[in-house]
C-alpha atoms as a PDB file:
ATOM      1  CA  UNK A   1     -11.582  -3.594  -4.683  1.00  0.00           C
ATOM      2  CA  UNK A   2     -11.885  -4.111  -8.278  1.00  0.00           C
ATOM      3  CA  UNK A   3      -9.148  -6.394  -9.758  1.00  0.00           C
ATOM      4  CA  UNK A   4      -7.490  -6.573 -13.453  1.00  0.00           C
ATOM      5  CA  UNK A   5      -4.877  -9.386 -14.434  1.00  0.00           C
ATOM      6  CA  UNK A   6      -1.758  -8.658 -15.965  1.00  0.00           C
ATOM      7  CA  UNK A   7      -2.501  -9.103 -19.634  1.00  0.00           C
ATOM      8  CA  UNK A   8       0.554 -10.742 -19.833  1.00  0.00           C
ATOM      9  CA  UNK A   9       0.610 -13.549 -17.215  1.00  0.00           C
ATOM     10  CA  UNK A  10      -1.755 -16.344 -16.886  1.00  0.00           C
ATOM     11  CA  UNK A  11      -0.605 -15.754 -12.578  1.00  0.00           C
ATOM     12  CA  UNK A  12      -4.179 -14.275 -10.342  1.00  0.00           C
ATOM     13  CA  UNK A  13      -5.234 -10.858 -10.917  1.00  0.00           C
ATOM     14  CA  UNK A  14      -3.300  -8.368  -9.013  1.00  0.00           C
ATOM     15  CA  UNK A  15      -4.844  -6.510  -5.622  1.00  0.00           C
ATOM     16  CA  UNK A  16      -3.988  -2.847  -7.732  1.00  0.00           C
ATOM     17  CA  UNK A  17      -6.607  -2.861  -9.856  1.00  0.00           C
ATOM     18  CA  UNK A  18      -6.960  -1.689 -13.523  1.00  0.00           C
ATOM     19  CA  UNK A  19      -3.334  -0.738 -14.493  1.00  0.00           C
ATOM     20  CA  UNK A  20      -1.735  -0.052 -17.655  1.00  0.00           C
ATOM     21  CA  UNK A  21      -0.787  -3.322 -19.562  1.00  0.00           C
ATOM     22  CA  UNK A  22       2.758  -3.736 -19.240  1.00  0.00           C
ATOM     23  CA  UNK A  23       4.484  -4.182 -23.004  1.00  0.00           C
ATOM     24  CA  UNK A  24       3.939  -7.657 -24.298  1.00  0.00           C
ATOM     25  CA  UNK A  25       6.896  -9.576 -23.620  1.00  0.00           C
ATOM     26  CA  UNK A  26       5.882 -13.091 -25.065  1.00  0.00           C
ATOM     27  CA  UNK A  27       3.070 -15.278 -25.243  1.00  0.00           C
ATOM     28  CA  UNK A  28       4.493 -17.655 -22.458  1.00  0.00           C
ATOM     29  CA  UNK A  29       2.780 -17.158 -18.892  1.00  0.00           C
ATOM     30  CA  UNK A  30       4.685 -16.221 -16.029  1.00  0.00           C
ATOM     31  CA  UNK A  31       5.345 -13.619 -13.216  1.00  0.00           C
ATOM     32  CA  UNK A  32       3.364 -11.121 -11.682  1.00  0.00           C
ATOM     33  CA  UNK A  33       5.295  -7.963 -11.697  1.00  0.00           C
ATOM     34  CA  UNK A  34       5.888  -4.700  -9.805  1.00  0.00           C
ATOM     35  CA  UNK A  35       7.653  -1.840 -10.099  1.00  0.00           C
ATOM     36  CA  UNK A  36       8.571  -0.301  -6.796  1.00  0.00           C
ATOM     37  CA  UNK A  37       9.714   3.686  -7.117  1.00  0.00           C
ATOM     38  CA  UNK A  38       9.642   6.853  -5.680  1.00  0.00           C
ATOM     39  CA  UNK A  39       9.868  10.366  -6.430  1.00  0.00           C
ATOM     40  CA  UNK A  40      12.493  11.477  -4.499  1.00  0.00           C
ATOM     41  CA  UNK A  41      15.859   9.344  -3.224  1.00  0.00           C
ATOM     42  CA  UNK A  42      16.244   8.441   0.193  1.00  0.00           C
ATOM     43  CA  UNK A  43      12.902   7.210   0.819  1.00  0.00           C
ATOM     44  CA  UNK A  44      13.765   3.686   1.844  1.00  0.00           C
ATOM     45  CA  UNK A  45      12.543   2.438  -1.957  1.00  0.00           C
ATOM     46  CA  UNK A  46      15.366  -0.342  -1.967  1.00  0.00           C
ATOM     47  CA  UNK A  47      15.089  -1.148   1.358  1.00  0.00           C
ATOM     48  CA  UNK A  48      11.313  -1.538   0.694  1.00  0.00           C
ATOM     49  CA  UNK A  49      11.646  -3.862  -2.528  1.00  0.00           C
ATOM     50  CA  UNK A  50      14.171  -6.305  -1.178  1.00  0.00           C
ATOM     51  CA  UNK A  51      12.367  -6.567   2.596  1.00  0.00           C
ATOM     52  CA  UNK A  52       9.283  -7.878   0.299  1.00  0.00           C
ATOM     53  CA  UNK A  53      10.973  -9.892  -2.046  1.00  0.00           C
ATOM     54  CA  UNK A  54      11.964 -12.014   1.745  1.00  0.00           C
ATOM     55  CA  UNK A  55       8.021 -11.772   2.535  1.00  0.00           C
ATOM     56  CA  UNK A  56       6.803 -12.832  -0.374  1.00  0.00           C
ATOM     57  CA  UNK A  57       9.456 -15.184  -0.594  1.00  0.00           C
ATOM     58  CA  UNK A  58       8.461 -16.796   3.298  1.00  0.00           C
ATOM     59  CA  UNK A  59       5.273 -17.061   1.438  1.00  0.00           C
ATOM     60  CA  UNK A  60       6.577 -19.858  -0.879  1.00  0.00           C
ATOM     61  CA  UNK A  61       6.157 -17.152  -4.166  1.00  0.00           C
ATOM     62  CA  UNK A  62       9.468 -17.626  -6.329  1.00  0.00           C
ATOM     63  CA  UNK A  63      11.097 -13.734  -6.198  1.00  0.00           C
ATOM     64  CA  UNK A  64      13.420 -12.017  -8.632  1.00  0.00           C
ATOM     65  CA  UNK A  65      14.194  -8.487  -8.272  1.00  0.00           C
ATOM     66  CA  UNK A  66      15.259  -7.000 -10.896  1.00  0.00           C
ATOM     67  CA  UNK A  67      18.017  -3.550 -10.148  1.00  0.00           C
ATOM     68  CA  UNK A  68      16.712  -1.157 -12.779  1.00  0.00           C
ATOM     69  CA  UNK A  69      18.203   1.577 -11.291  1.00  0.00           C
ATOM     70  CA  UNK A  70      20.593   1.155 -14.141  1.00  0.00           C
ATOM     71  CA  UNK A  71      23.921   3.323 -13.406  1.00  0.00           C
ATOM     72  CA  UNK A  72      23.257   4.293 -10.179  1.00  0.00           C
ATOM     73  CA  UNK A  73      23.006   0.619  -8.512  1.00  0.00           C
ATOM     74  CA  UNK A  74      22.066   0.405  -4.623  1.00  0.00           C
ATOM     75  CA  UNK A  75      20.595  -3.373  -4.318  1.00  0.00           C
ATOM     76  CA  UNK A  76      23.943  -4.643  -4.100  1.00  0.00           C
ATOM     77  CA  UNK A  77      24.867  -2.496  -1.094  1.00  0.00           C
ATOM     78  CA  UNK A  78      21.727  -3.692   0.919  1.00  0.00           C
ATOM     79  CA  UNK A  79      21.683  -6.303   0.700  1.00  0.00           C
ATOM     80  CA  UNK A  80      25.719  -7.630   1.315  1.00  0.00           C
ATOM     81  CA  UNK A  81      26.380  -8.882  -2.019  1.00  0.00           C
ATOM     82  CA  UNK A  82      29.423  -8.489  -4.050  1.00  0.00           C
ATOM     83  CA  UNK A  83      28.950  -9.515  -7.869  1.00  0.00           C
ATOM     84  CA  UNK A  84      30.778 -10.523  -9.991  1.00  0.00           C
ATOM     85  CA  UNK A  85      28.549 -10.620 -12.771  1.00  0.00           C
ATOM     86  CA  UNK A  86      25.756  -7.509 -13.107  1.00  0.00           C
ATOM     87  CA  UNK A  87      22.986  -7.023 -15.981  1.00  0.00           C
ATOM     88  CA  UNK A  88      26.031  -5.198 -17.442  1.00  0.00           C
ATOM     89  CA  UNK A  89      27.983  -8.218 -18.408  1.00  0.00           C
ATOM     90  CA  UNK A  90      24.614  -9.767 -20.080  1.00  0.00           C
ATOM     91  CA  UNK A  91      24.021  -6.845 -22.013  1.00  0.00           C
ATOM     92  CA  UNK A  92      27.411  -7.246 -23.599  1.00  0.00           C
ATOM     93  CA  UNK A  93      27.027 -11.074 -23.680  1.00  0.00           C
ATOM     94  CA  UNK A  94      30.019 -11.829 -21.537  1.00  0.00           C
ATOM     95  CA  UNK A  95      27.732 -13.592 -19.038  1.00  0.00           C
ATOM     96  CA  UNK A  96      24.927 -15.829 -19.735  1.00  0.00           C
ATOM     97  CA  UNK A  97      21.378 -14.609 -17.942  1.00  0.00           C
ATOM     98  CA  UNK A  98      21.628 -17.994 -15.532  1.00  0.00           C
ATOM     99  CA  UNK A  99      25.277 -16.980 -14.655  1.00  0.00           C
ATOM    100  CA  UNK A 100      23.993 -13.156 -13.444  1.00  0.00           C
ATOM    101  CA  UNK A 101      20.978 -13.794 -12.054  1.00  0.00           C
ATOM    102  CA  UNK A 102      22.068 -14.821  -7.798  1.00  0.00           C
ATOM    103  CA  UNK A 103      20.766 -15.681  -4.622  1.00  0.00           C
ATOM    104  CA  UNK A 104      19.975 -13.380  -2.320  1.00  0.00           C
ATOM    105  CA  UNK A 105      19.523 -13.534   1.500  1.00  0.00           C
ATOM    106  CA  UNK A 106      16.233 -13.649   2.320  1.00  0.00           C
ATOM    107  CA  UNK A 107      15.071 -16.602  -0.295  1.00  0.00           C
ATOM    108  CA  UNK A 108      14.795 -14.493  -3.617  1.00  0.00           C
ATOM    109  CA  UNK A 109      17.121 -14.146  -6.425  1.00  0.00           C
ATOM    110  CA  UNK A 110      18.240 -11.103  -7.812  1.00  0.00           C
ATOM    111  CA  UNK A 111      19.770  -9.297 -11.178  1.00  0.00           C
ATOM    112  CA  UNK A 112      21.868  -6.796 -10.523  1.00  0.00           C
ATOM    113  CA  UNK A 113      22.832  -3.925 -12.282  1.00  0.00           C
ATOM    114  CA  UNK A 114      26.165  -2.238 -12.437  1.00  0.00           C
ATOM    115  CA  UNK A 115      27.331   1.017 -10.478  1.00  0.00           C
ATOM    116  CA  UNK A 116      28.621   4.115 -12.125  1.00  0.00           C
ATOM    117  CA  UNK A 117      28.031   3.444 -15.737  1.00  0.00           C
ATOM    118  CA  UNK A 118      27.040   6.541 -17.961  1.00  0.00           C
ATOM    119  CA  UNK A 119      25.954   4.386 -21.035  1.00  0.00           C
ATOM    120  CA  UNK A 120      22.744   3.297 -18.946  1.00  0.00           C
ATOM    121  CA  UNK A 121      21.442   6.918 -17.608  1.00  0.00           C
ATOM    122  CA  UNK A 122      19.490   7.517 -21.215  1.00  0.00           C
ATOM    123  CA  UNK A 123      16.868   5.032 -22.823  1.00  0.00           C
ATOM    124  CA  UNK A 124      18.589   4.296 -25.406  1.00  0.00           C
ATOM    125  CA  UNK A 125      16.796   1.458 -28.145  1.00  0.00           C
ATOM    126  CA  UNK A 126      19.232  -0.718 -27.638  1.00  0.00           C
ATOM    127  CA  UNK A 127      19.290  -0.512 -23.476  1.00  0.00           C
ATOM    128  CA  UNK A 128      15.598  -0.530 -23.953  1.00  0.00           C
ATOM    129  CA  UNK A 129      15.360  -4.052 -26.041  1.00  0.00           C
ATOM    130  CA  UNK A 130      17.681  -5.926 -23.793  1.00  0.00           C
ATOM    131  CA  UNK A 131      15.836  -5.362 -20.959  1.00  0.00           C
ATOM    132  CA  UNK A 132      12.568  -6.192 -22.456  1.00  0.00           C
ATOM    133  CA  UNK A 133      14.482  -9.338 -23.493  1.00  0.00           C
ATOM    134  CA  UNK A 134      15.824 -10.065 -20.302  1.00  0.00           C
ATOM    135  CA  UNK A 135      12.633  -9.687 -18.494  1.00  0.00           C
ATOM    136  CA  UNK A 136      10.961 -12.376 -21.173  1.00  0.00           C
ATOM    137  CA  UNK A 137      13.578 -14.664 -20.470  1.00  0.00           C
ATOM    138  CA  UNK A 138      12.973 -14.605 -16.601  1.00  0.00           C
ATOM    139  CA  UNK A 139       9.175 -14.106 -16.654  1.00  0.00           C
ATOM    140  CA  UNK A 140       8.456 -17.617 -16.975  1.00  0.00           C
ATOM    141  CA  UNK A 141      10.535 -18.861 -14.856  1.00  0.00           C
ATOM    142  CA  UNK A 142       9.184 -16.478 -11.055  1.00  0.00           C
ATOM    143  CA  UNK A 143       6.142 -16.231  -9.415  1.00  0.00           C
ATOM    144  CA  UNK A 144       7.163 -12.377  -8.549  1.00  0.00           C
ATOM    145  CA  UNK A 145       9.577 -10.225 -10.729  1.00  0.00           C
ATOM    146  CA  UNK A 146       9.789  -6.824  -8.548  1.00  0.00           C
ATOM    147  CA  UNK A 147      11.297  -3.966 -10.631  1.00  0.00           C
ATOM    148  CA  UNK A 148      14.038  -2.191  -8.022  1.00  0.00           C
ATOM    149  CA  UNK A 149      13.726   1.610  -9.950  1.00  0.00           C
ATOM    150  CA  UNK A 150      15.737   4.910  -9.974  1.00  0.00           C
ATOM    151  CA  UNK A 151      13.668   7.982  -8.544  1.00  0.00           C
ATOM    152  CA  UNK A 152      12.193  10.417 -10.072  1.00  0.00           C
ATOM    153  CA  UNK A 153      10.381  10.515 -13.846  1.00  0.00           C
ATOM    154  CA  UNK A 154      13.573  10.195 -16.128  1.00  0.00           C
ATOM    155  CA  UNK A 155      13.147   8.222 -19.118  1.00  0.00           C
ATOM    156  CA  UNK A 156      15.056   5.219 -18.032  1.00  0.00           C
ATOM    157  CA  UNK A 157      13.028   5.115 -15.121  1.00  0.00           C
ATOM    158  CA  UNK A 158       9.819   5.604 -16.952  1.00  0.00           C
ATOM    159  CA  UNK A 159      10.344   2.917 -18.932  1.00  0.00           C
ATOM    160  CA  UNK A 160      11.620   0.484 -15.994  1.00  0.00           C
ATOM    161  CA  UNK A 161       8.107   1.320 -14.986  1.00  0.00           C
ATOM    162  CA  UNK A 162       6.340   0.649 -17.845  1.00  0.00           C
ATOM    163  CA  UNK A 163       7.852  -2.864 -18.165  1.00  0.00           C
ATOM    164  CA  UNK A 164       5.543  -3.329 -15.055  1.00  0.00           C
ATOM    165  CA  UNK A 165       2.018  -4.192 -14.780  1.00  0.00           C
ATOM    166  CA  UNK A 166       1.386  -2.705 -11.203  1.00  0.00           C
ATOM    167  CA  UNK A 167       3.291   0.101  -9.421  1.00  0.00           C
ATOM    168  CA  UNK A 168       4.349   0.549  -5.688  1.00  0.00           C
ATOM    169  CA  UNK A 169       4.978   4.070  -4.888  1.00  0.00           C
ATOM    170  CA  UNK A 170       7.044   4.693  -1.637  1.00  0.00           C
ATOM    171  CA  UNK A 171       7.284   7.898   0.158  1.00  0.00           C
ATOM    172  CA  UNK A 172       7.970   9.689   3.919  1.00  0.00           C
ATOM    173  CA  UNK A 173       5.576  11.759   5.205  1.00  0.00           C
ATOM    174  CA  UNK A 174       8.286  15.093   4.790  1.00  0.00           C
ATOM    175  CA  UNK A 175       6.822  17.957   1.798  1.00  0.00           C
ATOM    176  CA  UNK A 176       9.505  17.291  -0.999  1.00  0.00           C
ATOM    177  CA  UNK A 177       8.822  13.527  -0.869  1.00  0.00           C
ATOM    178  CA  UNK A 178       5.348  13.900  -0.787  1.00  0.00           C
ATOM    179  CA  UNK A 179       5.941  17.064  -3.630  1.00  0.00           C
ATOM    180  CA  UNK A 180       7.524  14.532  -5.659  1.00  0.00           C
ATOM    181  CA  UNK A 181       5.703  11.176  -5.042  1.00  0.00           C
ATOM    182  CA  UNK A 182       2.533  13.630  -6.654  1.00  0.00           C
ATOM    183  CA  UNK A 183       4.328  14.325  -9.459  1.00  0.00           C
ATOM    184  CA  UNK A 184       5.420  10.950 -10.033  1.00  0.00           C
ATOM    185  CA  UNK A 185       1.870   9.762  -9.667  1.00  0.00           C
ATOM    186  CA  UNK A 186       0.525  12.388 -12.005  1.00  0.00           C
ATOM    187  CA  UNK A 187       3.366  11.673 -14.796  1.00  0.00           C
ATOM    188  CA  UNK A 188       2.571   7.821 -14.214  1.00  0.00           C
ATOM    189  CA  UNK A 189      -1.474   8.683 -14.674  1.00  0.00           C
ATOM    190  CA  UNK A 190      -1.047  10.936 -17.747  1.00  0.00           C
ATOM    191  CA  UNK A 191       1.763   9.526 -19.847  1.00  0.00           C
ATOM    192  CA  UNK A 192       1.264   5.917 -19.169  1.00  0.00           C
ATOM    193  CA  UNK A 193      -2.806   5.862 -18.671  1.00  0.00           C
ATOM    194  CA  UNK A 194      -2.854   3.862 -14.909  1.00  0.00           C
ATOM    195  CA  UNK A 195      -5.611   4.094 -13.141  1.00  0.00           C
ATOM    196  CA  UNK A 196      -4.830   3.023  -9.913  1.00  0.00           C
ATOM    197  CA  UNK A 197      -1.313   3.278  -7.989  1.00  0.00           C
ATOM    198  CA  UNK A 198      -0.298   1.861  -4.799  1.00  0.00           C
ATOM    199  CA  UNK A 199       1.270   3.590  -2.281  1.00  0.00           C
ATOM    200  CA  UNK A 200       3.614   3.028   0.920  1.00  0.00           C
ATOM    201  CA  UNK A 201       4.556   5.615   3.488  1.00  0.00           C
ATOM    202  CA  UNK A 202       7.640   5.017   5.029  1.00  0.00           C
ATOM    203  CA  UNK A 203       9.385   6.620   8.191  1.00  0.00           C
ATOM    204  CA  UNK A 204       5.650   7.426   9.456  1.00  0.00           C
ATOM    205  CA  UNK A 205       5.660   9.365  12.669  1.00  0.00           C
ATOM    206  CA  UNK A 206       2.256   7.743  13.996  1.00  0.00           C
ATOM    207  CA  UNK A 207      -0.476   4.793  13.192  1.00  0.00           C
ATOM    208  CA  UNK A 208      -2.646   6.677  10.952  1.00  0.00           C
ATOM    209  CA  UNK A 209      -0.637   9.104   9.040  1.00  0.00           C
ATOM    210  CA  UNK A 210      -0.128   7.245   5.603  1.00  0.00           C
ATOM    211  CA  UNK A 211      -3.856   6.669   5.496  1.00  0.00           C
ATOM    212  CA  UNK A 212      -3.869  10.738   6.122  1.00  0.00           C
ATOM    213  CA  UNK A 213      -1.329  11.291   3.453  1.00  0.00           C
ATOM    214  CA  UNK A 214      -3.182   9.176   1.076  1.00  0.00           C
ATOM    215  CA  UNK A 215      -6.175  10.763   1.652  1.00  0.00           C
ATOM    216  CA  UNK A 216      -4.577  14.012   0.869  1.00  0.00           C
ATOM    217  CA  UNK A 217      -2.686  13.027  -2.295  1.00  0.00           C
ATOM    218  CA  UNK A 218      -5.970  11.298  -3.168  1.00  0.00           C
ATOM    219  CA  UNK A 219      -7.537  14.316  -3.425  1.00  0.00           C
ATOM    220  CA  UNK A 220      -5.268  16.340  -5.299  1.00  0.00           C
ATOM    221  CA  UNK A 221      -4.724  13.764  -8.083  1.00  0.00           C
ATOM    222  CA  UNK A 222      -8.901  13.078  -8.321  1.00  0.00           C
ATOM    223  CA  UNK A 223      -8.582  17.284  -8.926  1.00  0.00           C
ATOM    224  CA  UNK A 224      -6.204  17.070 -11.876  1.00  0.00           C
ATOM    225  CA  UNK A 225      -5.985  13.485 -13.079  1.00  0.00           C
ATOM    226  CA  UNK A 226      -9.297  12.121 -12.525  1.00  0.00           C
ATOM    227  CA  UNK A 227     -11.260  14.939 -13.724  1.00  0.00           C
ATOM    228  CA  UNK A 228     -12.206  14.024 -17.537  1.00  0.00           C
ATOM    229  CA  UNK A 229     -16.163  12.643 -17.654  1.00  0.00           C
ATOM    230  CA  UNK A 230     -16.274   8.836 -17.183  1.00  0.00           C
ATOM    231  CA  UNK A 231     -12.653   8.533 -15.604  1.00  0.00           C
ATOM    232  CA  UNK A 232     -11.362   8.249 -12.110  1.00  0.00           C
ATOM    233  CA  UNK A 233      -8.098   7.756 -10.680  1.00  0.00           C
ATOM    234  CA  UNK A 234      -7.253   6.091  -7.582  1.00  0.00           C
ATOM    235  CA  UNK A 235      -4.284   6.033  -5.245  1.00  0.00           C
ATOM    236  CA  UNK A 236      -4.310   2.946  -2.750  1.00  0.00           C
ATOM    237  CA  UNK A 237      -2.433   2.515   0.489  1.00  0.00           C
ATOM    238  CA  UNK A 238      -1.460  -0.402   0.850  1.00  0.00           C
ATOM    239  CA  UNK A 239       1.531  -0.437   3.488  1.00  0.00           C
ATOM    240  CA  UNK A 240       2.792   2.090   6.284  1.00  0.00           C
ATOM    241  CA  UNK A 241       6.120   1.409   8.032  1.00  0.00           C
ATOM    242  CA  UNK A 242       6.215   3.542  11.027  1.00  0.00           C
ATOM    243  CA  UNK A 243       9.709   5.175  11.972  1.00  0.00           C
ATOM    244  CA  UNK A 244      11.840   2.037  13.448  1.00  0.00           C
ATOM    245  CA  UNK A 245      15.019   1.834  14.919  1.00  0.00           C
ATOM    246  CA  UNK A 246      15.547  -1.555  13.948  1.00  0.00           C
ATOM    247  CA  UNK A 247      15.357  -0.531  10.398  1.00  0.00           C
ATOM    248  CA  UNK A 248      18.561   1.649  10.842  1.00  0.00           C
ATOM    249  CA  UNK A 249      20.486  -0.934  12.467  1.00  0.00           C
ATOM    250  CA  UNK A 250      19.495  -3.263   9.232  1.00  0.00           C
ATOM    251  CA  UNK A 251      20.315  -1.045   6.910  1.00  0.00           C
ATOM    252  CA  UNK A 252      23.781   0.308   8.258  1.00  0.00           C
ATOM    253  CA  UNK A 253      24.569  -3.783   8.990  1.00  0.00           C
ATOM    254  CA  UNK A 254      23.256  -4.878   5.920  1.00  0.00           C
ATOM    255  CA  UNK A 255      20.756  -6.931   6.540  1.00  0.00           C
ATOM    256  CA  UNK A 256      17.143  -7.583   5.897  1.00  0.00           C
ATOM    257  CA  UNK A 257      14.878  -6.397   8.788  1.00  0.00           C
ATOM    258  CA  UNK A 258      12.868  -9.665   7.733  1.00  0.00           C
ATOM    259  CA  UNK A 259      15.408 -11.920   8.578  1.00  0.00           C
ATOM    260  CA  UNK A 260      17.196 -10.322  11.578  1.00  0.00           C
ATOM    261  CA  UNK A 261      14.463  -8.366  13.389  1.00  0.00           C
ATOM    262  CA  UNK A 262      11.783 -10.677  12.393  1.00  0.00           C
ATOM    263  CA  UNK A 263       8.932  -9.271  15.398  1.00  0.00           C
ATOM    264  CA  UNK A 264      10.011  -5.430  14.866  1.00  0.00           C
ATOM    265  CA  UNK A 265       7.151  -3.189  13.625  1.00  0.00           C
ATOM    266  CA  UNK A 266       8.869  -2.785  10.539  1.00  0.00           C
ATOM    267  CA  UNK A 267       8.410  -6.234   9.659  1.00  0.00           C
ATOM    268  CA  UNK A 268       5.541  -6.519  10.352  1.00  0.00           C
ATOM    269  CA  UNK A 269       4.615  -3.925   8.156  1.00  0.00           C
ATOM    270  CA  UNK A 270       6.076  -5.682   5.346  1.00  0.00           C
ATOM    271  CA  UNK A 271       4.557  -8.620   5.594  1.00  0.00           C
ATOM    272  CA  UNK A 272       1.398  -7.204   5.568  1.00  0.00           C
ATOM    273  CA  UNK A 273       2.216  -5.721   2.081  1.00  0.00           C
ATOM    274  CA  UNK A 274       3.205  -8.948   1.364  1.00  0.00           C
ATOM    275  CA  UNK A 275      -0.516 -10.300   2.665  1.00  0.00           C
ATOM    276  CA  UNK A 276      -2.227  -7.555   0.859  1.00  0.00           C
ATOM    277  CA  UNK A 277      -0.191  -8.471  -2.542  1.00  0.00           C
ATOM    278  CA  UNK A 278      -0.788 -12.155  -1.827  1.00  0.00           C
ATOM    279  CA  UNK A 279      -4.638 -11.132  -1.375  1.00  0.00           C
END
C-alpha cells in the first residue's frame, strides 16, 4: 500500500495513500489529520470520529476533534458535554482558542461548534479564514486533529474536507447511503483531485459485507473517476463495524462504546481502524 505524507506535517506518512495536499496552514510541523464524513446523515459518522479519537487516544497519540459540522452541531450530544464555550465564541473573539478547546471522555480534546446558527451553513471568506486559522493554531500542538464533518457535498462541508489531508468515508450497507457515499466519493475525486479514499461500513449485517460493498463502489468509481490514461482511483476499506447492540445502548446513554463496552465487537472494530491508521 503505497504511502504519501501530509505535505504539511513533518508526523509519518499516512496508511491512505496519495491524497490531495490539504491547504498550507504554516510552516510549523504538527498533526496528522482526517476528515471523517458521509454522504448521507444517520450513518453513525459522529459516533465513528469520537470512538477513534478514544482509540487512538489509548494509543498514547494526542487527539483533537475538531466539530465542523458548523450549525448543525452533534459532538456535543455524544459525547455528554455541555459547553460553555464553542468555536462560535472564538470566531467572535469572546473566548481565547485554549479556553474552547475541552476534554473529552475518552482521553482526547475537542472544539466544539455551536448548534443552530445560520451564519455558519455558507462558506463564507471570513468563516473560511478562521478556521484555517484555528486549525494552524492547534496543528502543532496534536498528534491527530480528526475533522467531525456535516454530510453531504455542501460547500461548508467541502471545504471542512479540504482542510484535511486524508478522508474517512462512513456508510451502512442500505442503497441511499451507499447512493450517496458514491457521490460523495466522486465529488471528492473530481473537484478536489484525491486519489485514494478510505472507507468504513457501519451497521454491517455480516463479516464480509463492507469488503463486498467496497468492492462494488470500487468498481463504479474506477468506471467514471479513474478512467483518464495514466490515472487510477482507489477506494480502501479500512474498518467494518458490524450491527451491535452495545452501540445503541452507548449512543442513547451517551457514552463511548470504547470506554464502557470495551470487549463488544464494535470496539473492536474501532480499534482496528485505529491499528490500521497507526500502521
Amino acid at each position: 500500500m503505497s504511502t504519501t505524507p501530509d505535505p504539511a506535517a513533518s508526523s509519518p506518512a499516512s496508511p491512505l495513500g496519495a491524497a490531495r495536499p490539504a491547504p498550507k496552514t504554516g510552516s510549523r510541523a504538527g498533526a496528522r489529520t482526517l476528515a471523517v464524513t458521509s454522504g448521507k446523515g444517520g450513518v453513525g459518522k459522529t459516533f465513528v470520529t469520537a470512538n477513534l479519537a478514544a482509540a487512538l487516544a489509548l494509543r498514547g497519540q494526542r487527539v483533537l476533534v475538531l466539530d465542523a459540522d458548523l450549525g448543525l452541531a452533534n459532538l456535543d450530544v455524544v459525547l455528554n458535554l455541555h459547553p460553555k464555550l464553542t468555536l462560535h465564541d472564538v470566531f467572535t473573539e469572546k473566548a481565547t482558542l485554549d479556553q474552547a478547546i475541552l476534554p473529552a471522555p475518552g482521553g482526547f480534546s475537542v472544539l466544539l461548534a455551536g448548534s443552530g446558527m445560520v451564519e455558519y451553513s455558507r462558506l463564507t471568506p471570513e468563516v473560511r479564514d478562521k478556521l484555517l486559522h484555528i486549525v494552524e493554531m492547534v496543528r502543532p500542538r496534536f498528534d491527530w486533529i480528526l475533522f467531525d464533518t456535516g454530510a453531504g457535498i455542501s460547500d461548508v462541508v467541502l471545504f471542512s474536507i479540504s482542510m484535511a489531508a486524508d478522508v474517512l468515508v462512513v456508510a451502512t450497507p442500505e442503497p441511499t447511503s451507499l447512493t450517496d457515499a458514491y457521490a460523495t466519493i466522486k465529488v471528492l475525486a473530481t473537484q478536489q483531485d484525491r486519489r485514494e479514499v478510505g472507507l468504513l461500513v457501519n451497521q454491517a449485517n455480516r463479516v464480509g459485507e463492507g469488503k463486498l460493498i467496497c468492492g462494488q463502489l470500487q468498481q463504479v468509481l474506477q468506471r467514471f473517476v479513474g478512467a483518464r490514461p495514466g490515472q487510477s482511483f482507489k477506494l480502501e476499506l479500512l474498518g467494518e463495524v458490524k450491527n451491535d447492540l452495545t452501540v445503541r445502548q452507548a449512543v442513547l446513554k451517551r457514552q463511548l462504546v470504547l470506554e464502557h463496552y470495551p470487549g463488544s465487537d464494535a470496539a473492536q472494530a474501532i480499534k482496528a481502524l485505529a491499528n490500521k491508521l497507526l500502521g
